[in-house]
PDB file of N, CA and C in Angstrom:
ATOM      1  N   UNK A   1    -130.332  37.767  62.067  1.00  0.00           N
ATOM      2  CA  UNK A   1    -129.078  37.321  61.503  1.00  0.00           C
ATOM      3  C   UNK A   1    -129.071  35.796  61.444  1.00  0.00           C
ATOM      4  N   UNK A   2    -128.817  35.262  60.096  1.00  0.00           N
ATOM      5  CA  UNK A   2    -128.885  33.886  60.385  1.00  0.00           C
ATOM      6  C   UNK A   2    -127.632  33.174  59.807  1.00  0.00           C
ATOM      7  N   UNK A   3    -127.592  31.734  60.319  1.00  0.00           N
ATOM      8  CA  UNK A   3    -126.311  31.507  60.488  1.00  0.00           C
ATOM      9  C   UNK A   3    -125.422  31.450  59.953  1.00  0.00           C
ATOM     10  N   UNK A   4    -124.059  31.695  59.354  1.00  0.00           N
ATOM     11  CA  UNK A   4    -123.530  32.123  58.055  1.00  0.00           C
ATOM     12  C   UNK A   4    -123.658  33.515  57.195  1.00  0.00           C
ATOM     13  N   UNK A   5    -124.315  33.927  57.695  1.00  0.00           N
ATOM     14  CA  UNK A   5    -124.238  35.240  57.247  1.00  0.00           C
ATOM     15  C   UNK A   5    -123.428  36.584  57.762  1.00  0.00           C
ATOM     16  N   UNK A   6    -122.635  36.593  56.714  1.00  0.00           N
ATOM     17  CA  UNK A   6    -121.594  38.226  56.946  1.00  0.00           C
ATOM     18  C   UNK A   6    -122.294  39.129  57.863  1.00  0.00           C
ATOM     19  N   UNK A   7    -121.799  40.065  58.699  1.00  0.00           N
ATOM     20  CA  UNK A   7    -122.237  40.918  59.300  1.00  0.00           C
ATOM     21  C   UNK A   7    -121.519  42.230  59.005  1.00  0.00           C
ATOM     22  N   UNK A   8    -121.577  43.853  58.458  1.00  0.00           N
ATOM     23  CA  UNK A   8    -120.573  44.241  58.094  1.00  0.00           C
ATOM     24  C   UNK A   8    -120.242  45.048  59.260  1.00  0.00           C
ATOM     25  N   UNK A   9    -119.331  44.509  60.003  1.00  0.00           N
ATOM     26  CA  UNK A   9    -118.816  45.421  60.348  1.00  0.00           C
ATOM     27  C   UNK A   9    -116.931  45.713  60.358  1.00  0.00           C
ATOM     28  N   UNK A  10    -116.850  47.327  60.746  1.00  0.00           N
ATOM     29  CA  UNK A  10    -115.483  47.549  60.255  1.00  0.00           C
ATOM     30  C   UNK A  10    -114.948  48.151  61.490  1.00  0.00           C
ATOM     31  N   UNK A  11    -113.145  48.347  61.483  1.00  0.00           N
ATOM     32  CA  UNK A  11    -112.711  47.848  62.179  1.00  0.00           C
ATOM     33  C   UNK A  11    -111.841  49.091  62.138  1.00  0.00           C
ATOM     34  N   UNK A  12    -111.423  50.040  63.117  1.00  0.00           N
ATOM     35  CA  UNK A  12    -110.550  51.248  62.746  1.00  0.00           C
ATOM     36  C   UNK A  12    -109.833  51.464  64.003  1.00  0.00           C
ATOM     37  N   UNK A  13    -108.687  52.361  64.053  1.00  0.00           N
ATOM     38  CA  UNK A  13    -108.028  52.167  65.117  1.00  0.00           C
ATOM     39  C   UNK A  13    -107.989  53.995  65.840  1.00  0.00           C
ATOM     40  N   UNK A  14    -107.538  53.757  67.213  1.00  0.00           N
ATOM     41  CA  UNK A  14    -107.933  54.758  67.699  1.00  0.00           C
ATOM     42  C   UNK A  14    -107.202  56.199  67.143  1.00  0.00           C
ATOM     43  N   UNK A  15    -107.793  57.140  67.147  1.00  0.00           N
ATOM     44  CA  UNK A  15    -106.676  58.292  66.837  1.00  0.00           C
ATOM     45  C   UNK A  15    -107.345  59.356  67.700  1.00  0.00           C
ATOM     46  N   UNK A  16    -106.759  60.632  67.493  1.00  0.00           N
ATOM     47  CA  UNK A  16    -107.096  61.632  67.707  1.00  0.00           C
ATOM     48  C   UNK A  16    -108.667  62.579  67.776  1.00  0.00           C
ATOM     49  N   UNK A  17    -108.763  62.195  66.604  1.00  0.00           N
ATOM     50  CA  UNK A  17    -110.344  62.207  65.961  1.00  0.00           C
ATOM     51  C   UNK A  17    -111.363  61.430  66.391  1.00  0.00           C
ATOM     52  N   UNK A  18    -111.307  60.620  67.061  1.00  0.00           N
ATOM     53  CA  UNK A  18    -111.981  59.375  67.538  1.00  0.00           C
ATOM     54  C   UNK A  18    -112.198  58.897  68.525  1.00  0.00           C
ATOM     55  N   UNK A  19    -110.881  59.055  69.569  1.00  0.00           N
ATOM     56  CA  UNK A  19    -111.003  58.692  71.086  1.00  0.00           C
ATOM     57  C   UNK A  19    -111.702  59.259  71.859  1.00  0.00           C
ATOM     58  N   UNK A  20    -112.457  60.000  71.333  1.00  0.00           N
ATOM     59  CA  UNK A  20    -114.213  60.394  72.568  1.00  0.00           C
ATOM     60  C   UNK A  20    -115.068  59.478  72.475  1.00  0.00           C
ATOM     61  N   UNK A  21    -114.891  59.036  71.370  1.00  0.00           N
ATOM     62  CA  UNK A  21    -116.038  57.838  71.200  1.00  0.00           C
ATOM     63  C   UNK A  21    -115.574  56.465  72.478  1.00  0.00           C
ATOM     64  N   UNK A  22    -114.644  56.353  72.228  1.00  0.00           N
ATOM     65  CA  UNK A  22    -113.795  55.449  73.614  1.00  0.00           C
ATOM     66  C   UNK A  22    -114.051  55.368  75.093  1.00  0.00           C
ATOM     67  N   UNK A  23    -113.760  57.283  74.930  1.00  0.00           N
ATOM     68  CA  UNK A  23    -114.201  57.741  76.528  1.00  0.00           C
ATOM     69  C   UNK A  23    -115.802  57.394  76.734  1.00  0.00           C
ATOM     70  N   UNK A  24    -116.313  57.858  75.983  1.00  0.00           N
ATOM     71  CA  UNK A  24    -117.994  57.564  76.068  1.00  0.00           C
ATOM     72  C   UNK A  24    -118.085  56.599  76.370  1.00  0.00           C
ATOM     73  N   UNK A  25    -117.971  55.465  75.336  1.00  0.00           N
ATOM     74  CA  UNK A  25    -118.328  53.721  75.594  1.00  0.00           C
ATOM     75  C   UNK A  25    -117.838  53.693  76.737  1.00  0.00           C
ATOM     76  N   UNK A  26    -116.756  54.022  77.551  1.00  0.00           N
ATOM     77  CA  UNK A  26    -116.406  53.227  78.775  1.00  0.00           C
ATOM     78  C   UNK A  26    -116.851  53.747  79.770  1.00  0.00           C
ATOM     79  N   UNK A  27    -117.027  55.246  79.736  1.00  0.00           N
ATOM     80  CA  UNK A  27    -117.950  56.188  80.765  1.00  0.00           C
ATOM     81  C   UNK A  27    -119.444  55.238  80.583  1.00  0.00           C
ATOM     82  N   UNK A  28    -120.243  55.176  79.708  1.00  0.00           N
ATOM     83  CA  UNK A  28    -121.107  54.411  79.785  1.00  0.00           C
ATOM     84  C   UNK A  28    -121.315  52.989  80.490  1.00  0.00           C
ATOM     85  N   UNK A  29    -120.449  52.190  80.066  1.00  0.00           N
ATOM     86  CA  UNK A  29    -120.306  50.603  80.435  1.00  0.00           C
ATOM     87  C   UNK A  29    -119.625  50.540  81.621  1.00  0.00           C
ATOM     88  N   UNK A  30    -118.668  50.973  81.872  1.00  0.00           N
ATOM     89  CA  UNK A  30    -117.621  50.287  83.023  1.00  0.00           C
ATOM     90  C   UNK A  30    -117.951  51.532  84.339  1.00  0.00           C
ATOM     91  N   UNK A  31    -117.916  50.889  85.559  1.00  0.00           N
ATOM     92  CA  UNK A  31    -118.139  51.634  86.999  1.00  0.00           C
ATOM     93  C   UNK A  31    -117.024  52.108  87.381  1.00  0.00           C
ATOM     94  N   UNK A  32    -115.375  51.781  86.684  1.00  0.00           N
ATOM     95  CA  UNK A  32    -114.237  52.934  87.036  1.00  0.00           C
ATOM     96  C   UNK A  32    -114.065  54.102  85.724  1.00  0.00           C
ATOM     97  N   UNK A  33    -113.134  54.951  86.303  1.00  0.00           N
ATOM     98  CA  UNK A  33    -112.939  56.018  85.651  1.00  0.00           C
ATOM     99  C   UNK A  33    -111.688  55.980  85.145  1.00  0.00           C
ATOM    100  N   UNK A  34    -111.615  55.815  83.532  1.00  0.00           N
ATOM    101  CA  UNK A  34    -110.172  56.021  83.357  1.00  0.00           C
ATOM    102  C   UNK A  34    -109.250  56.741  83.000  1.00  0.00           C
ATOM    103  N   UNK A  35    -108.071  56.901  83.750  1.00  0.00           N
ATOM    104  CA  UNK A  35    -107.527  58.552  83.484  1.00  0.00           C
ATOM    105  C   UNK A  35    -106.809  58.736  82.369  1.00  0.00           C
ATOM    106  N   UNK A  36    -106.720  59.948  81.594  1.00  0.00           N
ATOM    107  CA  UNK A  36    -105.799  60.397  80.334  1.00  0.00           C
ATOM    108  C   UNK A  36    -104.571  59.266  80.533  1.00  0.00           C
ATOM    109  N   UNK A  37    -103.763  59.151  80.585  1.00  0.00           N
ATOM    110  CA  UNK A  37    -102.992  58.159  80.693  1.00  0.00           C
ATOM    111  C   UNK A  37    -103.349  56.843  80.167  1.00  0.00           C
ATOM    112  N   UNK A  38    -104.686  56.308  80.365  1.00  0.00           N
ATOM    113  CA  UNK A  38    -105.329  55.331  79.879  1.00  0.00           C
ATOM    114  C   UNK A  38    -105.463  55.579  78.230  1.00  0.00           C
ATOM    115  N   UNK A  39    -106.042  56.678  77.358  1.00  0.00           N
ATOM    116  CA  UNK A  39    -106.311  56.898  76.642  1.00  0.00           C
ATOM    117  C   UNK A  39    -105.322  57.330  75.716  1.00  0.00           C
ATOM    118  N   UNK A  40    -103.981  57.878  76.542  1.00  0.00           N
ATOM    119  CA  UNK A  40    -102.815  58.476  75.568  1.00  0.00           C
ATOM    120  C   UNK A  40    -102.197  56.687  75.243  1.00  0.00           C
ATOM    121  N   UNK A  41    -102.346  55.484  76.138  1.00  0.00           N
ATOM    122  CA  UNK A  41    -101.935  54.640  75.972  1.00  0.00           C
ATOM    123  C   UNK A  41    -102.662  53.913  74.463  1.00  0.00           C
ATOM    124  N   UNK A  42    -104.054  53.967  74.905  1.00  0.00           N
ATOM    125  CA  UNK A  42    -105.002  53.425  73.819  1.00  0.00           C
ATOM    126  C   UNK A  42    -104.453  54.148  72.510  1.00  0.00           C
ATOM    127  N   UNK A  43    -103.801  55.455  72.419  1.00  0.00           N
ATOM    128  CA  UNK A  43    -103.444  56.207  71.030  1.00  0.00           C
ATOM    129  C   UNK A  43    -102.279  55.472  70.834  1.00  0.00           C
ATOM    130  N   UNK A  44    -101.387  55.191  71.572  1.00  0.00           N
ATOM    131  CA  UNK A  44     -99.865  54.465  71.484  1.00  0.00           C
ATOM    132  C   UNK A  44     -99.972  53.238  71.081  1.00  0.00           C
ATOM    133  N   UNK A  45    -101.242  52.574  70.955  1.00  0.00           N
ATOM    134  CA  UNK A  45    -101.328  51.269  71.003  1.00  0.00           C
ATOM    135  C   UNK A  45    -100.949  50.864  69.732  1.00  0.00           C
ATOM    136  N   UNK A  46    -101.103  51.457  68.720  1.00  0.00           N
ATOM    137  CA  UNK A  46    -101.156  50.810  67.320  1.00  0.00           C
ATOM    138  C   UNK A  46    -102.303  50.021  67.289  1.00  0.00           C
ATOM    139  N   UNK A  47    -102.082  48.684  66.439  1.00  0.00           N
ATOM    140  CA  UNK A  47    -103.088  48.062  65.991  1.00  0.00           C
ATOM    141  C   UNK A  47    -103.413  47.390  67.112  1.00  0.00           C
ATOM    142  N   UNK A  48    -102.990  47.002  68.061  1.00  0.00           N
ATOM    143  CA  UNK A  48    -103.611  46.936  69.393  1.00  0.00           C
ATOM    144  C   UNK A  48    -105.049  47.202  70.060  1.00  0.00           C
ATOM    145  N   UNK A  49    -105.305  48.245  69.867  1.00  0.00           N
ATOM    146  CA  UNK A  49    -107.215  48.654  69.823  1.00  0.00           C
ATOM    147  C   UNK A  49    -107.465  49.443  69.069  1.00  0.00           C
ATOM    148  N   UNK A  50    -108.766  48.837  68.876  1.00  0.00           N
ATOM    149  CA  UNK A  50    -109.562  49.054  67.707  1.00  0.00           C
ATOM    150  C   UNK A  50    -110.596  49.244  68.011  1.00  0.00           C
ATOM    151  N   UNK A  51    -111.462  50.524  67.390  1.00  0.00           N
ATOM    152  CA  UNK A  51    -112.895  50.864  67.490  1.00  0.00           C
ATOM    153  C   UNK A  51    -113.864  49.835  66.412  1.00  0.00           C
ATOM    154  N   UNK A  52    -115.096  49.720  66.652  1.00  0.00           N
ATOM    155  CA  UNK A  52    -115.809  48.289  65.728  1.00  0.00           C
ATOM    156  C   UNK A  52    -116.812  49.842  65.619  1.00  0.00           C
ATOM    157  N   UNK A  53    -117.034  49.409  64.250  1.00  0.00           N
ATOM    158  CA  UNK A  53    -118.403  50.178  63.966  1.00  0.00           C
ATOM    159  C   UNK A  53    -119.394  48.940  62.539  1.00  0.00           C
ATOM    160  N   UNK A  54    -120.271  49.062  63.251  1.00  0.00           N
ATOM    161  CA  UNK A  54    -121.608  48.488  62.310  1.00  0.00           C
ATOM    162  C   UNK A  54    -122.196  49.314  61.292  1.00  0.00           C
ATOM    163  N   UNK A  55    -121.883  49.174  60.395  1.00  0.00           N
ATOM    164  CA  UNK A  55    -122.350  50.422  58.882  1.00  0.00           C
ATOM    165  C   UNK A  55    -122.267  51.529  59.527  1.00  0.00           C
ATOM    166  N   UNK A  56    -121.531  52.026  59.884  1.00  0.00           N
ATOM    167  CA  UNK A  56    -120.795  53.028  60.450  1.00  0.00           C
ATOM    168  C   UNK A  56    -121.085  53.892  61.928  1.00  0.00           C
ATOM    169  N   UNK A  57    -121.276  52.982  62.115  1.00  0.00           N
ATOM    170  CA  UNK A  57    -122.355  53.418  63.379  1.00  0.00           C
ATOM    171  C   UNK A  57    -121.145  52.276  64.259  1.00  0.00           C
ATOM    172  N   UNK A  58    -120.624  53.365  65.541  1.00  0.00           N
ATOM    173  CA  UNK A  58    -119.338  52.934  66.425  1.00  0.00           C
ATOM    174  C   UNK A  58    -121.042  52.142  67.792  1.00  0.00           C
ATOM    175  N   UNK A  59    -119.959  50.876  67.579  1.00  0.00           N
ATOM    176  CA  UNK A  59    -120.814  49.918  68.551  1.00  0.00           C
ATOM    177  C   UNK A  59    -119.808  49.047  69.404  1.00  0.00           C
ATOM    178  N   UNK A  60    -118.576  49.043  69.445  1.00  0.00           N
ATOM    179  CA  UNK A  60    -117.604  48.737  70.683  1.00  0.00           C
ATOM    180  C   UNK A  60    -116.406  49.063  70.084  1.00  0.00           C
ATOM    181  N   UNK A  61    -115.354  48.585  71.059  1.00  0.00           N
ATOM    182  CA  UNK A  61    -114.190  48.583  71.147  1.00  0.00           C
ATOM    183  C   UNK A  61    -113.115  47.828  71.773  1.00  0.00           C
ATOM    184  N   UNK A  62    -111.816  47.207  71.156  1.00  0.00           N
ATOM    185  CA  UNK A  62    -111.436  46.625  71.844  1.00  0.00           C
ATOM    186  C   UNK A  62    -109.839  47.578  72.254  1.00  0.00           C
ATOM    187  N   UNK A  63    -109.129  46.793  73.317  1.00  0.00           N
ATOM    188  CA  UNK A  63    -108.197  47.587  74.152  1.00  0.00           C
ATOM    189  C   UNK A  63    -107.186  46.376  74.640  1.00  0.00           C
ATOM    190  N   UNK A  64    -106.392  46.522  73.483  1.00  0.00           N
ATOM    191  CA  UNK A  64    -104.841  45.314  74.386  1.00  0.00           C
ATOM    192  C   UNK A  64    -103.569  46.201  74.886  1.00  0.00           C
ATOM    193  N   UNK A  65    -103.297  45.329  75.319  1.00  0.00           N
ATOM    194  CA  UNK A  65    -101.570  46.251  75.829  1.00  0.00           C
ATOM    195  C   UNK A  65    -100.513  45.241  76.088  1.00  0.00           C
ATOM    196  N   UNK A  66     -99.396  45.242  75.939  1.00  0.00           N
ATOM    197  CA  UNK A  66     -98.240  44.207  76.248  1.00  0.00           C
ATOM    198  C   UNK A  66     -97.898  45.046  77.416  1.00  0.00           C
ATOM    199  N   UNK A  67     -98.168  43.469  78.413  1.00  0.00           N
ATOM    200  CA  UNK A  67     -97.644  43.679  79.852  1.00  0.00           C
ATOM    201  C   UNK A  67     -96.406  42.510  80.094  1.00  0.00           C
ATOM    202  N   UNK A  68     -95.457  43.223  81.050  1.00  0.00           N
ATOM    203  CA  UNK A  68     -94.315  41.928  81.238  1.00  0.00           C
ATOM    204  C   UNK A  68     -94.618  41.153  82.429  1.00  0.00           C
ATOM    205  N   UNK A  69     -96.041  41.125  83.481  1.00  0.00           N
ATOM    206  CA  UNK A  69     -96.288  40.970  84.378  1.00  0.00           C
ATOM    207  C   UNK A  69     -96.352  39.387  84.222  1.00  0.00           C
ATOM    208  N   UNK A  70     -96.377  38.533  85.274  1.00  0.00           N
ATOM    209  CA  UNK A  70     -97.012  37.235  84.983  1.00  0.00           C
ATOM    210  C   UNK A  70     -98.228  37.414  85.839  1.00  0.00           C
ATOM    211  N   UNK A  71     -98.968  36.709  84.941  1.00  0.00           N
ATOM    212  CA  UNK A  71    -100.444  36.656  85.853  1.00  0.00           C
ATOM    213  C   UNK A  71    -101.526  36.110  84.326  1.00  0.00           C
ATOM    214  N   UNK A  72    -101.061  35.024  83.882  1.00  0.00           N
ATOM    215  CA  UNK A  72    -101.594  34.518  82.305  1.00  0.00           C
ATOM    216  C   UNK A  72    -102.798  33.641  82.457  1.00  0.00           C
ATOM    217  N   UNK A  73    -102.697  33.214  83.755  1.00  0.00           N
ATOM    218  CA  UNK A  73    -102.904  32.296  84.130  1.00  0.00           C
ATOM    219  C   UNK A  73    -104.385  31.735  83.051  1.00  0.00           C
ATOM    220  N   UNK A  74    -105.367  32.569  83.398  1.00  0.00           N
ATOM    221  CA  UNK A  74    -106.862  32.759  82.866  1.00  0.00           C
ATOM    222  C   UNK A  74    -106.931  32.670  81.488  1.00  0.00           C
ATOM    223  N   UNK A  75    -105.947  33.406  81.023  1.00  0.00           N
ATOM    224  CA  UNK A  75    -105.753  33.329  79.139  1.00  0.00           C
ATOM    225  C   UNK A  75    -104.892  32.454  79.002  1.00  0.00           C
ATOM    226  N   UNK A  76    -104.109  32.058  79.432  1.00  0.00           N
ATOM    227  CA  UNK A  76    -103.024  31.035  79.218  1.00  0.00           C
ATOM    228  C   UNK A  76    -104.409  29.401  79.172  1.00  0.00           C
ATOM    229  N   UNK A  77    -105.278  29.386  80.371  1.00  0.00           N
ATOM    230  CA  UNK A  77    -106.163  28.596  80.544  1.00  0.00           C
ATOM    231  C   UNK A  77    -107.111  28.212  79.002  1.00  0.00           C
ATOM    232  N   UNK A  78    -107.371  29.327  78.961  1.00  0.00           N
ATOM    233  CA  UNK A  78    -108.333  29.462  77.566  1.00  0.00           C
ATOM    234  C   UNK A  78    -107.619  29.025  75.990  1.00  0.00           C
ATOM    235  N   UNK A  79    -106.817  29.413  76.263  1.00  0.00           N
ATOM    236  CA  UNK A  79    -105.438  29.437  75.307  1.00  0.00           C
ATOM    237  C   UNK A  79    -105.772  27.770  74.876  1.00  0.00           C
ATOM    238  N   UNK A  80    -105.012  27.255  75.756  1.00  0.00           N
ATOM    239  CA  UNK A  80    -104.972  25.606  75.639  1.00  0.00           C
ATOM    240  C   UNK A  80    -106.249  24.747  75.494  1.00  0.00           C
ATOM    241  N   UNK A  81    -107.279  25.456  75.791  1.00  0.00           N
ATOM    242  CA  UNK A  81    -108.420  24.998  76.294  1.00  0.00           C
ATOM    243  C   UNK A  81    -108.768  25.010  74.720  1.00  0.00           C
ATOM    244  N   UNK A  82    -108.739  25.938  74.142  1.00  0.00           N
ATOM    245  CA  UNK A  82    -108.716  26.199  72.606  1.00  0.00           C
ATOM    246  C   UNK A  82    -107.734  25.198  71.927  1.00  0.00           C
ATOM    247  N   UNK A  83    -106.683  25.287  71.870  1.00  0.00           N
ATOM    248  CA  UNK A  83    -106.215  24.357  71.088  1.00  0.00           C
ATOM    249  C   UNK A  83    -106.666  22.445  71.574  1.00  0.00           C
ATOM    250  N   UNK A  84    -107.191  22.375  72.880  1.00  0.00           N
ATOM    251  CA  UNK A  84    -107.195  20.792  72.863  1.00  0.00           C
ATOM    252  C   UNK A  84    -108.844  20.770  71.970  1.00  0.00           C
ATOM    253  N   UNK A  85    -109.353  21.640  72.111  1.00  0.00           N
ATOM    254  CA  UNK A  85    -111.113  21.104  71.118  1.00  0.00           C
ATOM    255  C   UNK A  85    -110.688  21.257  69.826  1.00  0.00           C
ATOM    256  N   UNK A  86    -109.757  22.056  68.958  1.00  0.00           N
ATOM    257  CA  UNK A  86    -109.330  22.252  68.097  1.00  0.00           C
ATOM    258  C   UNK A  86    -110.293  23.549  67.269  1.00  0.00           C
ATOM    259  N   UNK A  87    -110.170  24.591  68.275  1.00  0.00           N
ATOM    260  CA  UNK A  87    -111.238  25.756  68.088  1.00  0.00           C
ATOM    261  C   UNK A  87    -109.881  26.651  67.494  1.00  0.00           C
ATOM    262  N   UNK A  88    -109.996  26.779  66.216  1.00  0.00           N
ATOM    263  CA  UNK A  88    -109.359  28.164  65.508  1.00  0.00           C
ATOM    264  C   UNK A  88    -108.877  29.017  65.366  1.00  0.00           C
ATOM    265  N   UNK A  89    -110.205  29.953  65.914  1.00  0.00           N
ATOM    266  CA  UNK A  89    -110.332  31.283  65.953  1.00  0.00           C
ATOM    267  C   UNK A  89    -111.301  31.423  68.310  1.00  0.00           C
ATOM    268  N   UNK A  90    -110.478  32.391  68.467  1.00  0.00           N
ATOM    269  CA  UNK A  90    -110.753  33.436  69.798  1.00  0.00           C
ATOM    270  C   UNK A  90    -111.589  34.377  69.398  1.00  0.00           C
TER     271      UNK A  90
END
């Protein structure tokens, strides 16, 4: 891949049809287990998470949620840290 060059990949959101692929990736990658609850959330999410697939071929996923907790601290960090270099895009 060289530099400037498009990569295609596409971008779909979780449903019914799909969220095994979810369970897999994270059964694979991550050392906790996450319970139905986790996953009925990931369906609730809306555009919130999103499965990534590379010419159609599912190669990650991402997973947000609105929390009212404070604890920003780390993204709040990055946040600013981004706007003082004058970086764009996250």
């Amino acid at each position: 891949m060289g530099v400037g060059r498009e990569v295609a990949i596409s971008l779909d959101g979780v449903r019914d049809k799909n969220v095994m692929l979810l369970k897999k990736l994270n059964t694979a990658i991550f050392p906790v287990r996450y319970n139905e609850k986790y996953y009925a959330d990931a369906l609730a999410s809306g555009k919130f998470t999103k499965l990534a697939y590379y010419s159609d071929i599912f190669v990650g996923s991402i997973a947000c949620r609105m929390e009212k907790k404070k604890g920003t601290k780390l993204l709040n960090h990055v946040l600013e840290l981004c706007l003082k270099k004058y970086i764009p895009e996250i």
